[in-house]
Protein backbone atom coordinates (compact mmCIF):
# COMPACT_ATOMS: atom_id res chain seq x y z
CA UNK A 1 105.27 165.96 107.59
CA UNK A 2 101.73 166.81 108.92
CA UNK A 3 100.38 167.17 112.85
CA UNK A 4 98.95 163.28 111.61
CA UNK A 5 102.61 161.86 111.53
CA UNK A 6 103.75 163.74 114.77
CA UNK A 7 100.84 162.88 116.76
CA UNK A 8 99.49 159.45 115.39
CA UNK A 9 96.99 159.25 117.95
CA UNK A 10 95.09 162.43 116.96
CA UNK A 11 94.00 160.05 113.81
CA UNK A 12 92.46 157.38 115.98
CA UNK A 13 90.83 160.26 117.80
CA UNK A 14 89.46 162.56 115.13
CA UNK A 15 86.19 161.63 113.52
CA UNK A 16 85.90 159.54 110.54
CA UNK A 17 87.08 161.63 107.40
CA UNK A 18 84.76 159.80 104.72
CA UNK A 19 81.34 157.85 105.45
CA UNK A 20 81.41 154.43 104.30
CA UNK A 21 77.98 154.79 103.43
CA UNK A 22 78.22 157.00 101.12
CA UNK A 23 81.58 155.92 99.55
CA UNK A 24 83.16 153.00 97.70
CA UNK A 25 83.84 149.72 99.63
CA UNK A 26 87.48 149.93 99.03
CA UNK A 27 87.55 153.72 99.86
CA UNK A 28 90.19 154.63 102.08
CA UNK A 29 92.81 157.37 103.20
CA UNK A 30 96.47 157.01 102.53
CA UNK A 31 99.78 158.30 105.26
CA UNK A 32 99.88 161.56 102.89
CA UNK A 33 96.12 162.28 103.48
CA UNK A 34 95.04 161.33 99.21
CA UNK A 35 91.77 159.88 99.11
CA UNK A 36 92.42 156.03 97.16
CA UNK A 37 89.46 153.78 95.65
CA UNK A 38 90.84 150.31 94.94
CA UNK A 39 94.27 150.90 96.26
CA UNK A 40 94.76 153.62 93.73
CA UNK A 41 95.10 157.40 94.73
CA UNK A 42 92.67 159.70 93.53
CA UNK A 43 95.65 162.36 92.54
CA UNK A 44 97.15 159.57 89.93
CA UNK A 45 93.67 159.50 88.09
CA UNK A 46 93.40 162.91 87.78
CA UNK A 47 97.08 163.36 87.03
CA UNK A 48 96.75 160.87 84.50
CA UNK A 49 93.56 161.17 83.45
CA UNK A 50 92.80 164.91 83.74
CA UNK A 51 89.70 166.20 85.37
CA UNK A 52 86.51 166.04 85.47
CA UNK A 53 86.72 162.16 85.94
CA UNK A 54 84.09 159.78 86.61
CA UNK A 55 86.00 156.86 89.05
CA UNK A 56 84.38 153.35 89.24
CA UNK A 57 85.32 150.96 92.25
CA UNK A 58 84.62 147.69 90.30
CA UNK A 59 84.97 145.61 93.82
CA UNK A 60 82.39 148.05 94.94
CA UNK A 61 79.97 146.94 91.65
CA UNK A 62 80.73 143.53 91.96
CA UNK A 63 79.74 143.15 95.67
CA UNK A 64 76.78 144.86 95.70
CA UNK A 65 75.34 142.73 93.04
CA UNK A 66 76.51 139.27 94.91
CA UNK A 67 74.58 141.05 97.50
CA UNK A 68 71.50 141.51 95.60
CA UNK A 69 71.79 137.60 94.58
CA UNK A 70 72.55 135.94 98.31
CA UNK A 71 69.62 138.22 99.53
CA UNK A 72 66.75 137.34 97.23
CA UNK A 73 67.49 134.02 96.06
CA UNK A 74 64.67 132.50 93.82
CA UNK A 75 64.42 135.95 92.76
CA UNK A 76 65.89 136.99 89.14
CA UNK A 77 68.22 140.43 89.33
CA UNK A 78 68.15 142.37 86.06
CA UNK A 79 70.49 145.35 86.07
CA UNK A 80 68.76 148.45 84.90
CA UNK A 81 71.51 149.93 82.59
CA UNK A 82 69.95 153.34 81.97
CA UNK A 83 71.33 154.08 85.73
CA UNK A 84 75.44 153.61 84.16
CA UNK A 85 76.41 151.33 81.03
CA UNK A 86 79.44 150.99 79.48
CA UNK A 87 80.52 147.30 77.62
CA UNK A 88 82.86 146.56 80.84
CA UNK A 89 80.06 147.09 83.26
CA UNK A 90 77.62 145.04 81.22
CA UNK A 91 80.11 142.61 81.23
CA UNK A 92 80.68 142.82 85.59
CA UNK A 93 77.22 142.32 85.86
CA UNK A 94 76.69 139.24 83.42
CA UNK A 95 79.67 137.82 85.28
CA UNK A 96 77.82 138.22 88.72
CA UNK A 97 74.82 136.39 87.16
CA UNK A 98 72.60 139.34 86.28
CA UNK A 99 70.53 140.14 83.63
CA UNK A 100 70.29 143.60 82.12
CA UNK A 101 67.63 145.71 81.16
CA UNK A 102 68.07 148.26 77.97
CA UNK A 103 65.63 150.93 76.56
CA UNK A 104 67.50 152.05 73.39
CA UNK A 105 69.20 150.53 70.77
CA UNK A 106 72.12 152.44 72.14
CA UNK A 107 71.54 150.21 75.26
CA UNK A 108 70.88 147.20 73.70
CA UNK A 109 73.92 147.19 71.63
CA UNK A 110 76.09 148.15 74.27
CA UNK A 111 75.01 145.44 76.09
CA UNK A 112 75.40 142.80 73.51
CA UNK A 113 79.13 144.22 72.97
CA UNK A 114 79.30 143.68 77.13
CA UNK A 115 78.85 140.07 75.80
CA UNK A 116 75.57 139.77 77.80
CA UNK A 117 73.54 136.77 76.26
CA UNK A 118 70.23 138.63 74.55
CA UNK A 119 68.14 135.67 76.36
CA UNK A 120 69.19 138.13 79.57
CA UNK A 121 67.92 141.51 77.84
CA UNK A 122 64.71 142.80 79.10
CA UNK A 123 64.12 145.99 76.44
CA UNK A 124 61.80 148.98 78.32
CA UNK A 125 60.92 152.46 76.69
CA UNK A 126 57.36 154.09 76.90
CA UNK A 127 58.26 154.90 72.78
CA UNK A 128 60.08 152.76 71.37
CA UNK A 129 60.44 152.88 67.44
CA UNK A 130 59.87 150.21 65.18
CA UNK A 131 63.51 149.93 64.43
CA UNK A 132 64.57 149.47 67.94
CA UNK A 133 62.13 146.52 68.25
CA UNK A 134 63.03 145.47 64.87
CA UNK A 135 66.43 145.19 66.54
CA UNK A 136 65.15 143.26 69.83
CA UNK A 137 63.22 140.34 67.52
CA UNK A 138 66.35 140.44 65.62
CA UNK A 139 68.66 139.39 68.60
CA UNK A 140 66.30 137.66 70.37
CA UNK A 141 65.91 139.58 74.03
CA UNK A 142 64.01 137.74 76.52
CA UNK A 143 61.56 140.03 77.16
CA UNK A 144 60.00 142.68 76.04
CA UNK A 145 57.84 144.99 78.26
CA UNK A 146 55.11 146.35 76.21
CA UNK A 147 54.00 150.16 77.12
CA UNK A 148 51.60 150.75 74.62
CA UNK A 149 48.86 149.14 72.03
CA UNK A 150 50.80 151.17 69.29
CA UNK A 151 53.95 148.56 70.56
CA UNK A 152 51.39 145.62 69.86
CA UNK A 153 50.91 147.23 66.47
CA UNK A 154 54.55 147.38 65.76
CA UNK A 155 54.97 144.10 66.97
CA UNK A 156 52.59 142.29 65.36
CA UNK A 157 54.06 143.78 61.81
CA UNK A 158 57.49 142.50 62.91
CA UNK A 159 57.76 139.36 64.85
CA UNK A 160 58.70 136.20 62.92
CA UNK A 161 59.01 133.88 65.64
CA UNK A 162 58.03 133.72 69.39
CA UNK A 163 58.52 136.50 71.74
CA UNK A 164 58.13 136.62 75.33
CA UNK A 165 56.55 139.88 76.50
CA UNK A 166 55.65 141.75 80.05
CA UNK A 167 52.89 144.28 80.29
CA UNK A 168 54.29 147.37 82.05
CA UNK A 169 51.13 147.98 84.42
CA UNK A 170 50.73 150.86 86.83
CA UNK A 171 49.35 150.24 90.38
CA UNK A 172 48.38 153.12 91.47
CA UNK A 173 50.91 153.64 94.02
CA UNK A 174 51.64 157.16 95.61
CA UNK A 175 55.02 157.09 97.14
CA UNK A 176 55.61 161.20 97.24
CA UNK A 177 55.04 161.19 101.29
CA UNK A 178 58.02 158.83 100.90
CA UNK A 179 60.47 161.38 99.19
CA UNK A 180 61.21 159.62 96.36
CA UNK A 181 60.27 160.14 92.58
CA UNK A 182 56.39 158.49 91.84
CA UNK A 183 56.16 156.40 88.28
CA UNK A 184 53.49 154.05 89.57
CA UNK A 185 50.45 156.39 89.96
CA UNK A 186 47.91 156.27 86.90
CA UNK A 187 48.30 160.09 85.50
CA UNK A 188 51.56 159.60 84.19
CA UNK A 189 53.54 158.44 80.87
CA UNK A 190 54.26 154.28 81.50
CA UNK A 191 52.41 151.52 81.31
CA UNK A 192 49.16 150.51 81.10
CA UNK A 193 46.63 151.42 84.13
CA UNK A 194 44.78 148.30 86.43
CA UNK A 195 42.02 150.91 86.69
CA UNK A 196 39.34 150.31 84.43
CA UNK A 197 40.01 148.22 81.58
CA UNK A 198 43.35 149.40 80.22
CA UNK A 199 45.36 146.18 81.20
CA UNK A 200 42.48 144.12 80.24
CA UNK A 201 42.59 145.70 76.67
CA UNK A 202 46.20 144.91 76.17
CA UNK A 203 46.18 141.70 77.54
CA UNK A 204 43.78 140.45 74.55
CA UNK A 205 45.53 142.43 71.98
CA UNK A 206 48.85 140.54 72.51
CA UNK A 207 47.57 137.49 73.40
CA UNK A 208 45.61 137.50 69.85
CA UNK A 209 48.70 138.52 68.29
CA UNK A 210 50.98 135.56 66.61
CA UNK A 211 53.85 134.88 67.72
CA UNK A 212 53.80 136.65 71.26
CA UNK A 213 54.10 135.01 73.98
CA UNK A 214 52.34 137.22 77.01
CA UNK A 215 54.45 135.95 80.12
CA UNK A 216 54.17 138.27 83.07
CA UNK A 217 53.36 141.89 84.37
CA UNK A 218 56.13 144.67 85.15
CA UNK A 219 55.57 147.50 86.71
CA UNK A 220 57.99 150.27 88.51
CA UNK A 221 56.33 152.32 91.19
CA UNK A 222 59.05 155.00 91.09
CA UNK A 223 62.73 156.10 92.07
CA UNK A 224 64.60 156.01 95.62
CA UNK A 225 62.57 154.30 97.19
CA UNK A 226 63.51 153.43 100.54
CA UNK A 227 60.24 151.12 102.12
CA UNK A 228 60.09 147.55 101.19
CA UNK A 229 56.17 148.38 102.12
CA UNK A 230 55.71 149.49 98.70
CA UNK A 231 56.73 146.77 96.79
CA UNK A 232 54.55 144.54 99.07
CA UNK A 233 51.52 146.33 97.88
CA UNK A 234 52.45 146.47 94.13
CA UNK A 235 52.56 142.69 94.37
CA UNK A 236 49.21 142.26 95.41
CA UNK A 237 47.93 144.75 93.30
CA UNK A 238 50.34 142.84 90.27
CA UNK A 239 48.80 138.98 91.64
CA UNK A 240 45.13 140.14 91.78
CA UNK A 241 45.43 141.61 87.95
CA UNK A 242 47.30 138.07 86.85
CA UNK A 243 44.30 136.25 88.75
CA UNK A 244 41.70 138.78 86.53
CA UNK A 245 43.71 137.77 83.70
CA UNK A 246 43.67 133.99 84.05
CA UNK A 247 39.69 134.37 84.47
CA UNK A 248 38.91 136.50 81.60
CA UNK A 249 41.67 134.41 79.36
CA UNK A 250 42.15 131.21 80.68
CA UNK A 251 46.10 132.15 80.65
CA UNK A 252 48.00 131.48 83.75
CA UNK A 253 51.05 134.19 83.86
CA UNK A 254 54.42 132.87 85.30
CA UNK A 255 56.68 136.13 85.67
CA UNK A 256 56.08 139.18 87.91
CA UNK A 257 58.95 142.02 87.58
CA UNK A 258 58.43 144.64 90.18
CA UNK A 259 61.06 146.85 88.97
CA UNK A 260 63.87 148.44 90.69
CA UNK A 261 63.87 151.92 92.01
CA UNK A 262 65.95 151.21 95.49
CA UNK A 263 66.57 153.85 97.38
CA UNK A 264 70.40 154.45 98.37
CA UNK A 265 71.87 157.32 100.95
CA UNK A 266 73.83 160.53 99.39
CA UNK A 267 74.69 162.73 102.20
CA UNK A 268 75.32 161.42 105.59
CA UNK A 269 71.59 160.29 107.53
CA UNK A 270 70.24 159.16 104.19
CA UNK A 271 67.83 156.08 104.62
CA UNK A 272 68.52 153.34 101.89
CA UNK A 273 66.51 149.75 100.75
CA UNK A 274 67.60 146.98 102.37
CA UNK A 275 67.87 144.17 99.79
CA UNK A 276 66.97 141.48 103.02
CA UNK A 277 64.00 143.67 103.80
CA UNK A 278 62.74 143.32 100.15
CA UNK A 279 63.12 139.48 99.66
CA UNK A 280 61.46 139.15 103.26
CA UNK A 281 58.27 141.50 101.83
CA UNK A 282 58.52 139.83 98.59
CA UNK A 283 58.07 136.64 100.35
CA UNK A 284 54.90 137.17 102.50
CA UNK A 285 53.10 139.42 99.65
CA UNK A 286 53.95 136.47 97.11
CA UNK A 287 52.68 134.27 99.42
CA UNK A 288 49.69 136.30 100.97
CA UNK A 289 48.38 137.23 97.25
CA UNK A 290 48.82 134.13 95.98
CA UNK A 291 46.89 132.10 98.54
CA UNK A 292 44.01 134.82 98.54
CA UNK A 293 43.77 134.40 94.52
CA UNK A 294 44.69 130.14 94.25
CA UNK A 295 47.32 131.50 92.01
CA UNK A 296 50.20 129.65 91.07
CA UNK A 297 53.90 131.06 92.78
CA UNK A 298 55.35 133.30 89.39
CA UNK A 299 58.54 133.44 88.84
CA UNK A 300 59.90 136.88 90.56
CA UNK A 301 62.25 139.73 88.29
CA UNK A 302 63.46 142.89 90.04
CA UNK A 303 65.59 145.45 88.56
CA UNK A 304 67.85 147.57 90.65
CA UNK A 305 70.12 149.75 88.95
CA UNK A 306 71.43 153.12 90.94
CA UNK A 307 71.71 150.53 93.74
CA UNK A 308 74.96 148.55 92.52
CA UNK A 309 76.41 151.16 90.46
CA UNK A 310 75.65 154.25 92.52
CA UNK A 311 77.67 154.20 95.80
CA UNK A 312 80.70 152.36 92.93
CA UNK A 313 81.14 156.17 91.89
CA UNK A 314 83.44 158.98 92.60
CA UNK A 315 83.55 162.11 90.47
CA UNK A 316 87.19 164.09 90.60
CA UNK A 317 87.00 167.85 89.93
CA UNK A 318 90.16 170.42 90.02
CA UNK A 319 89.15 173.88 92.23
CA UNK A 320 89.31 176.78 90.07
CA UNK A 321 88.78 179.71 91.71
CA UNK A 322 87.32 180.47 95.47
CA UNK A 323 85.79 183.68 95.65
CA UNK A 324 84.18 184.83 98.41
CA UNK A 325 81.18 187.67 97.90
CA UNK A 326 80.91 190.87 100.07
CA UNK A 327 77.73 189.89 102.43
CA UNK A 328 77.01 186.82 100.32
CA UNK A 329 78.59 183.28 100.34
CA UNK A 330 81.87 181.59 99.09
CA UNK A 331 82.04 180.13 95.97
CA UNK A 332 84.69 177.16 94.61
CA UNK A 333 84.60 176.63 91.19
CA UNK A 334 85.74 173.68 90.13
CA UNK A 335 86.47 172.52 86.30
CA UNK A 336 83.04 170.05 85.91
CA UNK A 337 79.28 170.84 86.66
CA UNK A 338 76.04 170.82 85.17
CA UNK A 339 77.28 168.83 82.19
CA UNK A 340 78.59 165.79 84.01
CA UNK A 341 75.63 165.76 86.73
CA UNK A 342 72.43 167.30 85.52
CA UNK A 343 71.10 165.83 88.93
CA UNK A 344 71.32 168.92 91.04
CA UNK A 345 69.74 171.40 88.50
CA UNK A 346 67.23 168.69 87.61
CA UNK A 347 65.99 167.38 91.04
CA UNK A 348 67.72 169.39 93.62
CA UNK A 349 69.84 166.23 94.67
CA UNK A 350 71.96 166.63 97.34
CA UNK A 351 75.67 165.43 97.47
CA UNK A 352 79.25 164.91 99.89
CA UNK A 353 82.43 166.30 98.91
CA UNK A 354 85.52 166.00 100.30
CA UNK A 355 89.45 167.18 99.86
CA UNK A 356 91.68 164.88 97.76
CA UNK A 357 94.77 165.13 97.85
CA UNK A 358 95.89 166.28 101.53
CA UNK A 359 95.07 166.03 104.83
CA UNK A 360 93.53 169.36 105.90
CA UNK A 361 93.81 169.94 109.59
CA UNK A 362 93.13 173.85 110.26
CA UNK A 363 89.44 175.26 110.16
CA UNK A 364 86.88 175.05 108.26
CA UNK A 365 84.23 177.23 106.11
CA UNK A 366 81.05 176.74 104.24
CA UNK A 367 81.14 177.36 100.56
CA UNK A 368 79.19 176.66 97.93
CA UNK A 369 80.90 174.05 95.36
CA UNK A 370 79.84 175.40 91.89
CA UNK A 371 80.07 174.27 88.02
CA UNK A 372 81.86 175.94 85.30
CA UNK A 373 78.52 176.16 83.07
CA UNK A 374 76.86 179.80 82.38
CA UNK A 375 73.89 178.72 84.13
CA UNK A 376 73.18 180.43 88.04
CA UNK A 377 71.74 177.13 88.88
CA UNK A 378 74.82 175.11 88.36
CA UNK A 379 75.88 174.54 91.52
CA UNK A 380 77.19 170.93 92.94
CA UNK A 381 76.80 171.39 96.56
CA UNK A 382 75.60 173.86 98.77
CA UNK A 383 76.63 175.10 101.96
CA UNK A 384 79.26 172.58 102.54
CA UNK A 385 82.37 172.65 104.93
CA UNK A 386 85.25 172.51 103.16
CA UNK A 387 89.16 173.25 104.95
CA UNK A 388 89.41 177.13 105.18
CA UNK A 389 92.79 176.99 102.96
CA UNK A 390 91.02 175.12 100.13
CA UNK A 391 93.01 177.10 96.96
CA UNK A 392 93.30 176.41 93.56
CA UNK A 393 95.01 172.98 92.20
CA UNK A 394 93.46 171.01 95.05
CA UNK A 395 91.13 167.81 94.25
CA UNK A 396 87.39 167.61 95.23
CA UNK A 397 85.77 164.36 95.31
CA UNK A 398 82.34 163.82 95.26
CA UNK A 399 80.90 160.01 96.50
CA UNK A 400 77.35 158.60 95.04
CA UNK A 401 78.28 159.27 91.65
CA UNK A 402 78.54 155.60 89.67
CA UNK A 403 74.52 156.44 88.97
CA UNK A 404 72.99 158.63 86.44
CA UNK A 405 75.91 160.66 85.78
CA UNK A 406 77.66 159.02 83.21
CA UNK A 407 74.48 158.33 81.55
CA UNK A 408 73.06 161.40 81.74
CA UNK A 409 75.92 163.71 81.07
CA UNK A 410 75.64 166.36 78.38
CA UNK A 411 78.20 168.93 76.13
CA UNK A 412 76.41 171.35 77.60
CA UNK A 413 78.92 174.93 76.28
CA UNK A 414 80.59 172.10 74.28
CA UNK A 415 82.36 171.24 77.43
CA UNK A 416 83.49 167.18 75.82
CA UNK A 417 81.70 164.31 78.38
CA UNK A 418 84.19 163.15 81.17
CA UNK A 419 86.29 160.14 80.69
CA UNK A 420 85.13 156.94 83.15
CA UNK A 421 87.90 155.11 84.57
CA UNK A 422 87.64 151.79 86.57
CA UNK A 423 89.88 150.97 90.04
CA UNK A 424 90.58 147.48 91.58
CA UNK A 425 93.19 146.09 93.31
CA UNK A 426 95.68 148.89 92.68
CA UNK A 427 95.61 149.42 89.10
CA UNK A 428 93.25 151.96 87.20
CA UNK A 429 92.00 151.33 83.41
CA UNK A 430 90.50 153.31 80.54
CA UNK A 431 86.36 152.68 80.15
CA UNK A 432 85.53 155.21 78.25
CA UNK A 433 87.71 158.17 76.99
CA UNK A 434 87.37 161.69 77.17
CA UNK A 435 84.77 163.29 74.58
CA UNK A 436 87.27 165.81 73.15
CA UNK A 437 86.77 169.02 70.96
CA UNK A 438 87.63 167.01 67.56
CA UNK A 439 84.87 164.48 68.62
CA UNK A 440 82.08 167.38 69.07
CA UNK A 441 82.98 169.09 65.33
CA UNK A 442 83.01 165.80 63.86
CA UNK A 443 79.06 165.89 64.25
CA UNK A 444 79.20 168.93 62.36
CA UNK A 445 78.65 168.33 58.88
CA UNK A 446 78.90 172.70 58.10
């Protein structure tokens, strides 16, 4: 029995335990003080399951992309999939009504298996090789968003039959002042550039090639973005090329994909994109550009990713060790790391974490939560409170994790990939296994 049960009305007092900003919709805390995601208790995943283990709230997934769809109706929703992908969560968002965007075979066929109709695959890749578009004609995607004049190349060699394809364009957008990651400025890898005559160029090579169909402009002006501001201006930027395009061609372009990129919160105070916000900027700039250029209304495509799957995700590790250093700080190590989120290391990204398994009412201290992984810089979070009698066995779980974890997760010291494993409405289910040691050797042809 804890102080909780004796004194009920401490827990209306005390300050929420877990910020539903930051964690799954379904997230909540149980009489013996586990942590449960979709009526399930974190301590049966990872007793069943072992640790690491990536958790996935599928109510979570599901409502955020009915959100998407009630906020910017007459606006497409493709799913970026390189943000978290597995055949169950292609199918979740083909059931909610999205498309899906791939930029791999991997991707593509993963997809496909998710039982996604290919007339809802938008392929993307600044290199992709001939084989992967070999595969795209094959299926049939939708679209295909053309990064380079090698792709025309490739494409004109392949195609049998007509293809509709997006320039990726970039419009010179800066967001760095806005704390986010920049892939719409000029002097980077993507796209094709409005400056000078880049776009121009590319729009006559593809519309002189057989067989291709050039629909619309994409572009993505970067990562985490949080300012619906932006977008208006890339859709200006995106109307006034289509306008240059219809006067040098004659061809009036009916699709405009502005990408995803959303912005969501991590830690506590974290600004996010407001899907309402966008369709109300998407709206005027549409509008705005299109009456300053007499250009037909296109057809509008965005593509959030980390913004349905992201705040779906929990990661479970098992504490280690705690060591604390003479003069220096206090270090849990827990059984996961670099190899399961590369974020940290890669970007500095900042994270929550919170106690599983109990309720933990004595004091806290601030520790550093760090990785298994010979690498100083694997660390997890940084100067975190954490209870004071936080000791081997117990279960950390860290919210914002249904994005770019999974997908990006390595074998980093062989350590096998972490197992994914979907909640809702009480019962937990297998995605994807554990990558085990017999799986790693079997790459290994001695």
């Amino acid at each position: 029995m804890t102080l909780l049960d004796i004194l009920p009305s401490l827990r209306a007092a005390a300050p929420p335990r877990l910020d539903p900003a930051i964690w799954p919709l379904t997230t909540h805390v149980d009489e013996k003080g586990r942590i449960t995601v979709g009526r399930v208790p974190l301590t049966e995943i990872a007793d069943e399951y072992r640790t690491p283990a990536y958790v996935l709230d599928e109510a979570d997934f599901r409502h955020r992309a009915q959100h998407y769809r009630s906020a910017l109706r007459g606006t497409e929703v493709v799913y970026a999939g390189k943000a978290l992908l597995t055949t169950a969560v292609a199918r979740w968002a083909c059931e909610e009504g999205l498309g899906v965007d791939v930029c791999s075979a991997g991707e593509l066929a993963t997809a496909l298996a998710g039982g996604v109709p290919p007339s809802r695959v938008v392929l993307h890749g600044n290199a992709k090789s001939c084989d992967e578009l070999r595969d795209a004609l094959d299926v049939g995607v939708g679209r295909i968003a053309v990064d380079s004049l090698m792709e025309v190349t490739y494409l004109a060699g392949l195609v049998r039959r007509r293809q509709q394809v997006l320039l990726r364009v970039t419009p010179d957008i800066d967001i760095q002042g806005h704390r986010a990651v920049t892939t719409g400025v000029c002097d980077q890898k993507f796209g094709f550039t409005l400056a000078g005559q880049q776009a121009a160029e590319a729009a006559a090579r593809v519309l002189g090639t057989p067989h291709l169909e050039l629909v619309g402009l994409h572009c993505h002006i970067g990562s985490q973005v949080t300012d619906p501001a932006l977008y208006g201006e890339a859709i200006r930027r995106l109307v006034a090329a289509m306008a240059d395009i219809r006067h040098r061609h004659g061809v009036v372009l009916t699709e405009l994909n502005i990408g995803g990129g959303h912005g969501i919160p991590y830690v506590t105070g974290d600004a996010a994109l407001d899907p309402a916000a966008l369709a109300a900027v998407i709206d005027d700039a549409v509008d705005t550009a299109c009456g300053a250029e007499r250009f037909p209304r296109p057809r509008l495509v965005v593509e959030p990713g980390r913004a349905i799957s992201g705040r779906a995700g929990v990661t479970l590790y098992r504490v280690c060790t705690v060591k604390s250093q003479p003069g220096g700080r206090t270090f849990v190590a827990v059984d996961g790391g670099m190899s399961d989120n590369a974020r940290v290391a890669l970007y500095g990204a900042k994270y929550g974490v919170a106690l599983a398994n109990r309720h933990a009412l004595g004091p806290t201290r601030t520790v550093t939560v760090v990785g298994r992984h010979c690498e100083a810089g694997d660390e997890i979070i940084r100067d975190v409170p954490l209870p004071a009698d936080l000791h081997p066995g117990d279960l950390l779980a860290v919210p914002c994790t249904g994005a770019y974890h999974h997908s990006m997760a390595s074998t980093y010291n062989m350590v096998g990939r972490p197992p994914v494993v979907a909640v809702r409405d009480g019962r937990a289910r297998l995605l994807v296994r554990r990558e085990t040691t017999a799986d790693l050797l079997a790459r290994d042809v001695r």
